[in-house]
PDB file of N, CA and C in Angstrom:
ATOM      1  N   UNK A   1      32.880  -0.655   1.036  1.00  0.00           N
ATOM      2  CA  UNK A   1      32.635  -0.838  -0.360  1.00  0.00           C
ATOM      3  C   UNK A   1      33.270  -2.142  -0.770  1.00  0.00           C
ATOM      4  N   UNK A   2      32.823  -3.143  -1.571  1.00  0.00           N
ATOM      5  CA  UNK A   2      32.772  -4.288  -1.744  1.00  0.00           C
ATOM      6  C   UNK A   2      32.733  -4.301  -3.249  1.00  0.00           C
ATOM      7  N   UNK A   3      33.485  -5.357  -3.844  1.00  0.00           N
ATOM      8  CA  UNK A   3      33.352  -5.187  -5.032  1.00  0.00           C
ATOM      9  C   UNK A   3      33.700  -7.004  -6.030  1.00  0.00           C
ATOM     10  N   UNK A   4      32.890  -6.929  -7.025  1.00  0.00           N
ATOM     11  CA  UNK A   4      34.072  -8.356  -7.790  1.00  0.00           C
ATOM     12  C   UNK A   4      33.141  -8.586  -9.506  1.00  0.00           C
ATOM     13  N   UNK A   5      34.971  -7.817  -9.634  1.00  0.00           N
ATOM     14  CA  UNK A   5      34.455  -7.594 -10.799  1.00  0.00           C
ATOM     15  C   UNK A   5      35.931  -8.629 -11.627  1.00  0.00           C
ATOM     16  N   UNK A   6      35.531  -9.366 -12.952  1.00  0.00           N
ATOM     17  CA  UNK A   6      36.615 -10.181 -13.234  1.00  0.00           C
ATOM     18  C   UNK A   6      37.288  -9.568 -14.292  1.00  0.00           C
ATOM     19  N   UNK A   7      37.178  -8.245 -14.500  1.00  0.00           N
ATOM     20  CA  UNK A   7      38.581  -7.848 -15.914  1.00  0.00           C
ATOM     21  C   UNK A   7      39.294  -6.939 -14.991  1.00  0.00           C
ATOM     22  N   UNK A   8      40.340  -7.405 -15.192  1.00  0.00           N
ATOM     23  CA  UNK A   8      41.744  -6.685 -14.462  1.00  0.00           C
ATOM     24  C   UNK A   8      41.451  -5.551 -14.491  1.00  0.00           C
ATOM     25  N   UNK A   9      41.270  -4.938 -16.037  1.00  0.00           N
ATOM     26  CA  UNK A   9      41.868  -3.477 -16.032  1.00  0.00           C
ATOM     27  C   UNK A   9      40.405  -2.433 -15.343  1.00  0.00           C
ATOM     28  N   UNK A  10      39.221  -2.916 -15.506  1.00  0.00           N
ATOM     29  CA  UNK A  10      38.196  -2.618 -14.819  1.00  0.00           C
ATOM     30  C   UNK A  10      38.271  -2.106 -13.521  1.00  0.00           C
ATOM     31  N   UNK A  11      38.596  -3.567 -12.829  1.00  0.00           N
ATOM     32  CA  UNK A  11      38.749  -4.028 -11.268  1.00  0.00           C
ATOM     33  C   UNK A  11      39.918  -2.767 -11.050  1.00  0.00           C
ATOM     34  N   UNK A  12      40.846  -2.505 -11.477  1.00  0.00           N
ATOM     35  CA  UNK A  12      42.178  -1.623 -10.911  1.00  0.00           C
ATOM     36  C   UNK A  12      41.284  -0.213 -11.077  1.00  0.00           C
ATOM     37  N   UNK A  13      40.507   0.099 -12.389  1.00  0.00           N
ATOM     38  CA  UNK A  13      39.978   1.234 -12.399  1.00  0.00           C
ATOM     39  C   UNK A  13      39.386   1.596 -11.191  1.00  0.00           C
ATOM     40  N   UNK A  14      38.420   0.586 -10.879  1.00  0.00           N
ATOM     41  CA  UNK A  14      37.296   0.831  -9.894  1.00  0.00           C
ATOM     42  C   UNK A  14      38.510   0.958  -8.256  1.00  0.00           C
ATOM     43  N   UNK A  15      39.400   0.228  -8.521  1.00  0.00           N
ATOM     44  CA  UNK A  15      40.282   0.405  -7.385  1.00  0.00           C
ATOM     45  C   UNK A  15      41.070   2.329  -6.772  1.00  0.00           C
ATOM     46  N   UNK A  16      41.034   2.836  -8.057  1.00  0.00           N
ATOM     47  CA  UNK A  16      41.490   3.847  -8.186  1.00  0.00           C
ATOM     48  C   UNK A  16      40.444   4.897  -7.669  1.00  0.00           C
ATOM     49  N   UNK A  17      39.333   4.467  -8.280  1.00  0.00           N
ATOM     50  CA  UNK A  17      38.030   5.177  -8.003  1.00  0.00           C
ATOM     51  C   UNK A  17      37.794   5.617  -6.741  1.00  0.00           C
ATOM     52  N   UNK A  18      38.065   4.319  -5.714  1.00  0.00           N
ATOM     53  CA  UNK A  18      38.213   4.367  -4.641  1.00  0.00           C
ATOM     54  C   UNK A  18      38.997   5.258  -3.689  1.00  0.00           C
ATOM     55  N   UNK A  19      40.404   4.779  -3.944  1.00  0.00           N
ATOM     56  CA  UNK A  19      41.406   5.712  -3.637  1.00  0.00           C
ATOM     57  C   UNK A  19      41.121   7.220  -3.700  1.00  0.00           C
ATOM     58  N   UNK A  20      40.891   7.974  -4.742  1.00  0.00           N
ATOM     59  CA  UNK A  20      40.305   9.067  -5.220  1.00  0.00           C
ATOM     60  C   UNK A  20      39.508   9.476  -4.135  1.00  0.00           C
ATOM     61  N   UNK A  21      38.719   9.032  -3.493  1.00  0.00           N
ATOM     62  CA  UNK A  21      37.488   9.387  -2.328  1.00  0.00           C
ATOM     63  C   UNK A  21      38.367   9.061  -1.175  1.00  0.00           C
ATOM     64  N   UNK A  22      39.600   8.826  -1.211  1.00  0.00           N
ATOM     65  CA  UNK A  22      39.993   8.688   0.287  1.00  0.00           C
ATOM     66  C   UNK A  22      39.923   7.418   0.917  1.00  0.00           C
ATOM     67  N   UNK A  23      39.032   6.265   0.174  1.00  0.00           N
ATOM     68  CA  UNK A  23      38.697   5.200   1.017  1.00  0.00           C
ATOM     69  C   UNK A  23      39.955   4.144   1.110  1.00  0.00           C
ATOM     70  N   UNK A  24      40.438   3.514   2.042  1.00  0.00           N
ATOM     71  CA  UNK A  24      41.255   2.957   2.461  1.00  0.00           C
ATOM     72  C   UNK A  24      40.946   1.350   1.859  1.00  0.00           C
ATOM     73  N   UNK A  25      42.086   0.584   1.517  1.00  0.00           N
ATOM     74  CA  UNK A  25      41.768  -0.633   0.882  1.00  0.00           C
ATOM     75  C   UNK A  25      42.034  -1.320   2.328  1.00  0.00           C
ATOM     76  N   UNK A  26      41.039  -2.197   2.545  1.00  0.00           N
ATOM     77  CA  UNK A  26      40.803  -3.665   3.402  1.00  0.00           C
ATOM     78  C   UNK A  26      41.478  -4.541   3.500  1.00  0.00           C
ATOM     79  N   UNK A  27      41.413  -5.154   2.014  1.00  0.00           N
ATOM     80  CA  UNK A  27      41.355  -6.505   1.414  1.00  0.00           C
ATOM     81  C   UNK A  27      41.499  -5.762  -0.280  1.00  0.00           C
ATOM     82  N   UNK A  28      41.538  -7.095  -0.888  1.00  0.00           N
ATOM     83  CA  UNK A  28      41.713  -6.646  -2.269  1.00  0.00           C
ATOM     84  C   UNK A  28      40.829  -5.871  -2.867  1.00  0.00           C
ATOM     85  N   UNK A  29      39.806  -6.283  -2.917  1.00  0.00           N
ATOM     86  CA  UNK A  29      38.046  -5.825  -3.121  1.00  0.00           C
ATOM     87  C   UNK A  29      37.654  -5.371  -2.536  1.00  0.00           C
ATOM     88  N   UNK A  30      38.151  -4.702  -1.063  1.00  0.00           N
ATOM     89  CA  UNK A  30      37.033  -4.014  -0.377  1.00  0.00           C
ATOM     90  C   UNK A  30      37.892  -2.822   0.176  1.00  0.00           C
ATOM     91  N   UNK A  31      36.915  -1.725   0.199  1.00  0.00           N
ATOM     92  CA  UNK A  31      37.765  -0.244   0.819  1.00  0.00           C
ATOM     93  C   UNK A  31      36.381  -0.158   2.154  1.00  0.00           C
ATOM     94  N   UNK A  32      37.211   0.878   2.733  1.00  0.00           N
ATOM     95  CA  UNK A  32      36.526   1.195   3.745  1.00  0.00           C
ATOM     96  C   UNK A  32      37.031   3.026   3.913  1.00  0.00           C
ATOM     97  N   UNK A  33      35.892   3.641   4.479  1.00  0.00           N
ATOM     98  CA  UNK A  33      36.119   4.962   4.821  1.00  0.00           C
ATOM     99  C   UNK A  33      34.654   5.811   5.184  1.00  0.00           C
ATOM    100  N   UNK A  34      35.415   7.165   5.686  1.00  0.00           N
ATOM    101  CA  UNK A  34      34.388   7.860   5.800  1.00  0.00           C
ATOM    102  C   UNK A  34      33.411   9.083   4.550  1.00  0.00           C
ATOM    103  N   UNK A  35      32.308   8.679   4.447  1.00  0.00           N
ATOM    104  CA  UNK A  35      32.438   9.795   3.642  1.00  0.00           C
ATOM    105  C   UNK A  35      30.536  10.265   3.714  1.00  0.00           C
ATOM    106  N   UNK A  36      30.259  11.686   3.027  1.00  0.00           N
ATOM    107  CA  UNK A  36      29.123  12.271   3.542  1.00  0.00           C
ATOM    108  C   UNK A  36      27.811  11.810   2.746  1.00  0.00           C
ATOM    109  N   UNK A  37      27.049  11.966   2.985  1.00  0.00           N
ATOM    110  CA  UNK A  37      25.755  11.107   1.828  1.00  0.00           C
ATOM    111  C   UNK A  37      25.791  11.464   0.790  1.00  0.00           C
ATOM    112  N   UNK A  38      26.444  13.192   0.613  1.00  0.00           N
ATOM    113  CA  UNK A  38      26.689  13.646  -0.754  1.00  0.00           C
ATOM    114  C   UNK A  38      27.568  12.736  -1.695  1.00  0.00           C
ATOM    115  N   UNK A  39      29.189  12.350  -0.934  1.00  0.00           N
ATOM    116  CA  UNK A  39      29.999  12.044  -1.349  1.00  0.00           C
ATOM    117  C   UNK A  39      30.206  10.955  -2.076  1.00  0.00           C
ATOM    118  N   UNK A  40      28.893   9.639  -0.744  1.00  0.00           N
ATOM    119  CA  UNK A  40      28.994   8.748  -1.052  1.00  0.00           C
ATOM    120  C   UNK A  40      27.994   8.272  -2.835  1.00  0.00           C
ATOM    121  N   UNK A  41      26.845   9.342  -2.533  1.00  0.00           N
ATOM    122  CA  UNK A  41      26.141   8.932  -3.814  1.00  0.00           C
ATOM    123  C   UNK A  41      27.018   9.411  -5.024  1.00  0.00           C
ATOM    124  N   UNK A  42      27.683  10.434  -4.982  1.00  0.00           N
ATOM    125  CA  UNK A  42      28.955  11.159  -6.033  1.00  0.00           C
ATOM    126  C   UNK A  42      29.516   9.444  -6.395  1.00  0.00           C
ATOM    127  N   UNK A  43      30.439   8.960  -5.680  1.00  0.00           N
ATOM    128  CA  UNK A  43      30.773   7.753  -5.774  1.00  0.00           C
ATOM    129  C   UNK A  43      29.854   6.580  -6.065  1.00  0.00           C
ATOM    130  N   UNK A  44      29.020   6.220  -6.078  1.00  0.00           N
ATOM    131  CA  UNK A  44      27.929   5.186  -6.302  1.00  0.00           C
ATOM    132  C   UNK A  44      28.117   6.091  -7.728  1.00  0.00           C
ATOM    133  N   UNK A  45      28.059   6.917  -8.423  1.00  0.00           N
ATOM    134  CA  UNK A  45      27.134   7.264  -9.488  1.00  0.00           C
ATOM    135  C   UNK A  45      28.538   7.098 -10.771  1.00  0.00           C
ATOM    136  N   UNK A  46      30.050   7.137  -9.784  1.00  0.00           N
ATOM    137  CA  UNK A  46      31.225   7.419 -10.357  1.00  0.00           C
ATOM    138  C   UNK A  46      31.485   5.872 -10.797  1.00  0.00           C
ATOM    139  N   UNK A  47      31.535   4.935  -9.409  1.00  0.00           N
ATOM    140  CA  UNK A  47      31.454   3.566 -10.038  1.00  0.00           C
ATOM    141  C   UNK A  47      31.019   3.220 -10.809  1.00  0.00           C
ATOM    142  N   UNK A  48      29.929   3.303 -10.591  1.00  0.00           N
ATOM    143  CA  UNK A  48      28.281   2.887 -12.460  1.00  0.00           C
ATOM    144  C   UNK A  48      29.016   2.786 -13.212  1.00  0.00           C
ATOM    145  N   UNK A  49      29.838   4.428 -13.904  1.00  0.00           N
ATOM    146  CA  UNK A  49      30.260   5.210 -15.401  1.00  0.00           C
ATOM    147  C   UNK A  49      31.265   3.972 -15.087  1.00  0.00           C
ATOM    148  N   UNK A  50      32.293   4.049 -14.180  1.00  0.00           N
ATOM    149  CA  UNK A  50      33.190   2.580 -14.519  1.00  0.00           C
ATOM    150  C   UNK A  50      33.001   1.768 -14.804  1.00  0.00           C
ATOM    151  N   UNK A  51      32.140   1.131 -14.203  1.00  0.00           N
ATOM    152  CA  UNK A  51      31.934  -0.305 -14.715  1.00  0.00           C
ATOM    153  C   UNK A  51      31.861  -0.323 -15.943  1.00  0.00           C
ATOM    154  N   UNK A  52      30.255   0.319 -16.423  1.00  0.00           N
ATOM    155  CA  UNK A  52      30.188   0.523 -17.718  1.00  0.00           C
ATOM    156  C   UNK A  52      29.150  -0.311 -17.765  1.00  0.00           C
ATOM    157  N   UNK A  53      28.825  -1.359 -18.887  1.00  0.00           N
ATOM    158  CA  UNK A  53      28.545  -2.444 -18.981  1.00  0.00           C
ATOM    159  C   UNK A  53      28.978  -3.337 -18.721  1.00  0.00           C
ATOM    160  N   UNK A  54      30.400  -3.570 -18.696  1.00  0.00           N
ATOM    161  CA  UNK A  54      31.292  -4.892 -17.920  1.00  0.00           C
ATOM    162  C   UNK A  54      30.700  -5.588 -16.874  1.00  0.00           C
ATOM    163  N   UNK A  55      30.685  -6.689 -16.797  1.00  0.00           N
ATOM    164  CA  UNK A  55      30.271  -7.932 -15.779  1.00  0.00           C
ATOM    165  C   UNK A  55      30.740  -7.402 -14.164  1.00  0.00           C
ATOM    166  N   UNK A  56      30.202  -7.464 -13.327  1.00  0.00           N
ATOM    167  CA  UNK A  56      30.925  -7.376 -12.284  1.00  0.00           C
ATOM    168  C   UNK A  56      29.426  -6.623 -11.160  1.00  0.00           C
ATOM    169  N   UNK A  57      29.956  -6.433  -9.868  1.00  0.00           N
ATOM    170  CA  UNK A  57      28.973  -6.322  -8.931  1.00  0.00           C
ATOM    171  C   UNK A  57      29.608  -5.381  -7.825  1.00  0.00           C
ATOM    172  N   UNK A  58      28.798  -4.564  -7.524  1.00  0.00           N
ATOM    173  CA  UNK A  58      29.533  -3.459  -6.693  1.00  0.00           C
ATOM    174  C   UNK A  58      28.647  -3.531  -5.327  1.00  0.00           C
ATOM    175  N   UNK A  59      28.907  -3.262  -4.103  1.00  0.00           N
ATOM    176  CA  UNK A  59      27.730  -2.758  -3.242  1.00  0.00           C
ATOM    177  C   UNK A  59      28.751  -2.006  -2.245  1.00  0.00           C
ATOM    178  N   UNK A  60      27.932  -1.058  -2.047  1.00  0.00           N
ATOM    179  CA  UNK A  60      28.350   0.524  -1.187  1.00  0.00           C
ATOM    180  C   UNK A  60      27.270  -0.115  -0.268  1.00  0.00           C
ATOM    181  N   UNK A  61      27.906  -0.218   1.070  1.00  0.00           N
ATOM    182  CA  UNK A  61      27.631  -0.327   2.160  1.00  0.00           C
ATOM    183  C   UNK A  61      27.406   0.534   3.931  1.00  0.00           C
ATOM    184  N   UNK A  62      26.291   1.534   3.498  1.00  0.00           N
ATOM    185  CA  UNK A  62      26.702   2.597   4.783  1.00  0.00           C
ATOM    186  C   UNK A  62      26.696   1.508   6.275  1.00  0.00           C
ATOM    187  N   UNK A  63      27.560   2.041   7.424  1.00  0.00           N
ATOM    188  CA  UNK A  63      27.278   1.347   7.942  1.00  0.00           C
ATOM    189  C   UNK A  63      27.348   2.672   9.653  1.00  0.00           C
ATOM    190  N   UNK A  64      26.416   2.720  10.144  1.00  0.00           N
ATOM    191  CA  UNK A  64      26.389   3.715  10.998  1.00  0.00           C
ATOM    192  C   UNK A  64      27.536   3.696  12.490  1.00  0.00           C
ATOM    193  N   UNK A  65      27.673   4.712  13.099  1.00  0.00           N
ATOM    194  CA  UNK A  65      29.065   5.166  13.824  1.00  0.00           C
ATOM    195  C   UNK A  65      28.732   4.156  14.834  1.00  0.00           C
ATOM    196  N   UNK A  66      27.671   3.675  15.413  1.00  0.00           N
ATOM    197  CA  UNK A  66      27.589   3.071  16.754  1.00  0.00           C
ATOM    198  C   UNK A  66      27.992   1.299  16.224  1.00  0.00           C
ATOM    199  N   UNK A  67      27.810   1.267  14.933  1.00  0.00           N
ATOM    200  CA  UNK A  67      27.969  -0.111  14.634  1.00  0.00           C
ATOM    201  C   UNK A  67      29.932  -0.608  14.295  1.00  0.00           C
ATOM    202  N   UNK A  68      30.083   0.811  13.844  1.00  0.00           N
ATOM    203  CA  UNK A  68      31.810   1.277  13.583  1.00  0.00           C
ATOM    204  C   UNK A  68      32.350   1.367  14.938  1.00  0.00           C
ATOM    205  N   UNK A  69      31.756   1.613  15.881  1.00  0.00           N
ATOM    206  CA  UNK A  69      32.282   2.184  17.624  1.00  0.00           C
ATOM    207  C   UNK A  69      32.269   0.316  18.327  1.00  0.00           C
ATOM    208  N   UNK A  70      31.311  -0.665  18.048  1.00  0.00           N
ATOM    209  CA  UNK A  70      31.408  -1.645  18.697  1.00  0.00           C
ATOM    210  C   UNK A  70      32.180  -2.795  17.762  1.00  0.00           C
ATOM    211  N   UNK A  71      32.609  -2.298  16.637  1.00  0.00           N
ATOM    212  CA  UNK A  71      33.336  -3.465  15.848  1.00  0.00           C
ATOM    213  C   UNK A  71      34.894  -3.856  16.150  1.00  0.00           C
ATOM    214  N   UNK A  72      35.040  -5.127  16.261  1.00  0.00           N
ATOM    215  CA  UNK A  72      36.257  -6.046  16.064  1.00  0.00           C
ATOM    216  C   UNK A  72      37.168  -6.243  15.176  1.00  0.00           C
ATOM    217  N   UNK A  73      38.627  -6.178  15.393  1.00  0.00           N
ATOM    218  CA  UNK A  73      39.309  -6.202  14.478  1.00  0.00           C
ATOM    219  C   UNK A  73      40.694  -6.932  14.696  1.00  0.00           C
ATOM    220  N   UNK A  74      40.962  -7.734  13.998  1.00  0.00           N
ATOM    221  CA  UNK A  74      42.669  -8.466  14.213  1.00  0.00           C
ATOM    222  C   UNK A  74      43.047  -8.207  12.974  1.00  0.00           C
ATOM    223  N   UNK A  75      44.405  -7.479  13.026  1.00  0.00           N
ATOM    224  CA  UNK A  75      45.293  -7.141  12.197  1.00  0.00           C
ATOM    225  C   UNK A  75      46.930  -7.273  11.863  1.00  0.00           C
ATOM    226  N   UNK A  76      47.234  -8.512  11.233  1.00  0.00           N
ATOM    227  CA  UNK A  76      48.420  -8.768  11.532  1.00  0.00           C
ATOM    228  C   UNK A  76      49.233  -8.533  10.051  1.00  0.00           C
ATOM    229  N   UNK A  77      50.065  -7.439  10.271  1.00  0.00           N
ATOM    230  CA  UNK A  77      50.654  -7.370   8.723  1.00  0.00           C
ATOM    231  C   UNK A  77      51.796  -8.275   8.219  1.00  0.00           C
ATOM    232  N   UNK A  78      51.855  -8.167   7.107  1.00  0.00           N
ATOM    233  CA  UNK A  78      53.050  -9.485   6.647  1.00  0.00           C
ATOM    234  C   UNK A  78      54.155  -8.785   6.220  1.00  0.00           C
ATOM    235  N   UNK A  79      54.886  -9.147   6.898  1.00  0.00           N
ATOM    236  CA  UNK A  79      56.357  -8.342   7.424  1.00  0.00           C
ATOM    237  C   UNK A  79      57.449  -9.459   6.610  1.00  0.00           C
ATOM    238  N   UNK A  80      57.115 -10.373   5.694  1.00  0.00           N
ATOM    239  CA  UNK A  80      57.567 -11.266   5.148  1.00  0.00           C
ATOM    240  C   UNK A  80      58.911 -12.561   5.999  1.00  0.00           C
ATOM    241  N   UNK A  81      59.463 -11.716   6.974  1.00  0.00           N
ATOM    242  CA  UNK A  81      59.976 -12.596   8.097  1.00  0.00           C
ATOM    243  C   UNK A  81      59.032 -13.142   9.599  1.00  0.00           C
ATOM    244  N   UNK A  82      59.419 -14.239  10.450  1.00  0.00           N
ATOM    245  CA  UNK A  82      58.826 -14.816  11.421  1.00  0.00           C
ATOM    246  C   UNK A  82      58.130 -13.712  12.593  1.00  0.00           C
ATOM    247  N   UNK A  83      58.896 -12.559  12.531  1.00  0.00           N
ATOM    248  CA  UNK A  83      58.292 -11.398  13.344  1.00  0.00           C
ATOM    249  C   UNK A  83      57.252 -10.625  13.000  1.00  0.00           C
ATOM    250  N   UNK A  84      56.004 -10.714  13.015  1.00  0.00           N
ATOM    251  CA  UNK A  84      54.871 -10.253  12.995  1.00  0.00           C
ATOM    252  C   UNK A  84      54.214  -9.349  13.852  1.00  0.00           C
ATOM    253  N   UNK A  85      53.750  -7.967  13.363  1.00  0.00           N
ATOM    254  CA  UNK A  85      53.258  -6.887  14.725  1.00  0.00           C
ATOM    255  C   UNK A  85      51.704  -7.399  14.637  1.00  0.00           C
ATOM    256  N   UNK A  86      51.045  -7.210  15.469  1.00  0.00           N
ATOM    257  CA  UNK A  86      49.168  -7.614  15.116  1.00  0.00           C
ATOM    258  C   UNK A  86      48.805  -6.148  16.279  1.00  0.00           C
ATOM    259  N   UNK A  87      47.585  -6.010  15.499  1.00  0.00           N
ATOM    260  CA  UNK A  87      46.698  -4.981  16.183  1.00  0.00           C
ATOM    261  C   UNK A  87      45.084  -5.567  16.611  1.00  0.00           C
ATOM    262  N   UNK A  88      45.210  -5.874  17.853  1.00  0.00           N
ATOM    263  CA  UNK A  88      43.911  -6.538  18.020  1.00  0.00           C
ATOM    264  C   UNK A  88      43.074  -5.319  18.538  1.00  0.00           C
ATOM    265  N   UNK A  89      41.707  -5.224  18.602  1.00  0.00           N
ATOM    266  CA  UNK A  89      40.877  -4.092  18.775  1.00  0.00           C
ATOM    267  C   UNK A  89      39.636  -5.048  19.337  1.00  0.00           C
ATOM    268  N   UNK A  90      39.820  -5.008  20.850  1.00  0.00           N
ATOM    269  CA  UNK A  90      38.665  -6.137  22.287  1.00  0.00           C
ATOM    270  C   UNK A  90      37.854  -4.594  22.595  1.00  0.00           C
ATOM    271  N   UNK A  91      36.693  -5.326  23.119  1.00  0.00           N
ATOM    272  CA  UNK A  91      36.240  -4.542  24.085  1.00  0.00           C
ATOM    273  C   UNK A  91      36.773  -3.825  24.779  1.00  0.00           C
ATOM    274  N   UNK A  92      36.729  -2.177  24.553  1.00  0.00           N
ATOM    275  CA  UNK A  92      36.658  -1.822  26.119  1.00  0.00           C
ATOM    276  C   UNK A  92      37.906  -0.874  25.883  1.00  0.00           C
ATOM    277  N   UNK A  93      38.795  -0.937  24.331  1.00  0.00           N
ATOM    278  CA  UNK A  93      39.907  -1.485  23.297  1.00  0.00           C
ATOM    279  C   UNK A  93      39.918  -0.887  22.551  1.00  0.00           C
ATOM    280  N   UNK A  94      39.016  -0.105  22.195  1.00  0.00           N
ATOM    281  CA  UNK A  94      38.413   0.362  20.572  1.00  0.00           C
ATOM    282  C   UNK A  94      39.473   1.247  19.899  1.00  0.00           C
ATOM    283  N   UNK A  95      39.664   1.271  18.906  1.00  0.00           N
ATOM    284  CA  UNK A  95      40.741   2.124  18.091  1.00  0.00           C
ATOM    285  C   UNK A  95      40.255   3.298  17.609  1.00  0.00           C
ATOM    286  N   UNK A  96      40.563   3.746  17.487  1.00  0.00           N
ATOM    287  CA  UNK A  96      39.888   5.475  16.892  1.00  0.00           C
ATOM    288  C   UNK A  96      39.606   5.504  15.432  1.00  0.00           C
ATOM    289  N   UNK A  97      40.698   4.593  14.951  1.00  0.00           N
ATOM    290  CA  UNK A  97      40.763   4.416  13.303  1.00  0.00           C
ATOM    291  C   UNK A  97      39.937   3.618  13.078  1.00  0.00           C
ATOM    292  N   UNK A  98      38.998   3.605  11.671  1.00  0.00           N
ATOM    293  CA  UNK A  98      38.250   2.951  11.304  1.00  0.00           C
ATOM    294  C   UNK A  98      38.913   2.423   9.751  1.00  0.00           C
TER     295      UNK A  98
END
């Protein structure tokens, strides 16, 4: 789920929205997770009422298990000192977590 919307208090709503369904934040704007076709249209229909009319652009993105099973990932968190852990996810590698 992808999102960019420019009023703060909107953008945090729709952030919450998220959370609420379980979906895991990415990046600032984007969550990721699992959820069922029921769930996900529940959510598509929950965002809308958020937005509202407010400016901004949403897209819910299914993306199927075999395309989730061959994807790449580098993950290095900011530990605010020179020591950095990273989680790389190669071929062959795959992480269970999505």
């Amino acid at each position: 789920m992808l999102y960019d919307i420019p009023d703060d208090g909107v953008r945090s709503k729709i952030a919450d929205v998220c959370k609420d369904y379980g979906l895991e934040r990415i990046q600032f704007s984007a969550f990721c997770g699992l959820l069922t076709r029921n769930k996900r249209e529940e959510l598509f229909l929950r965002l809308g009422d958020t937005l509202g009319g407010c400016a901004g652009k949403i897209l819910l993105q299914p993306v199927c298990q075999k395309d989730v099973t061959v994807s790449l990932r580098i993950e290095n968190e900011d530990t605010g000192s020179k020591s950095e852990s990273a989680r790389t996810d190669a071929p062959g590698e795959r992480s269970e977590t999505v």
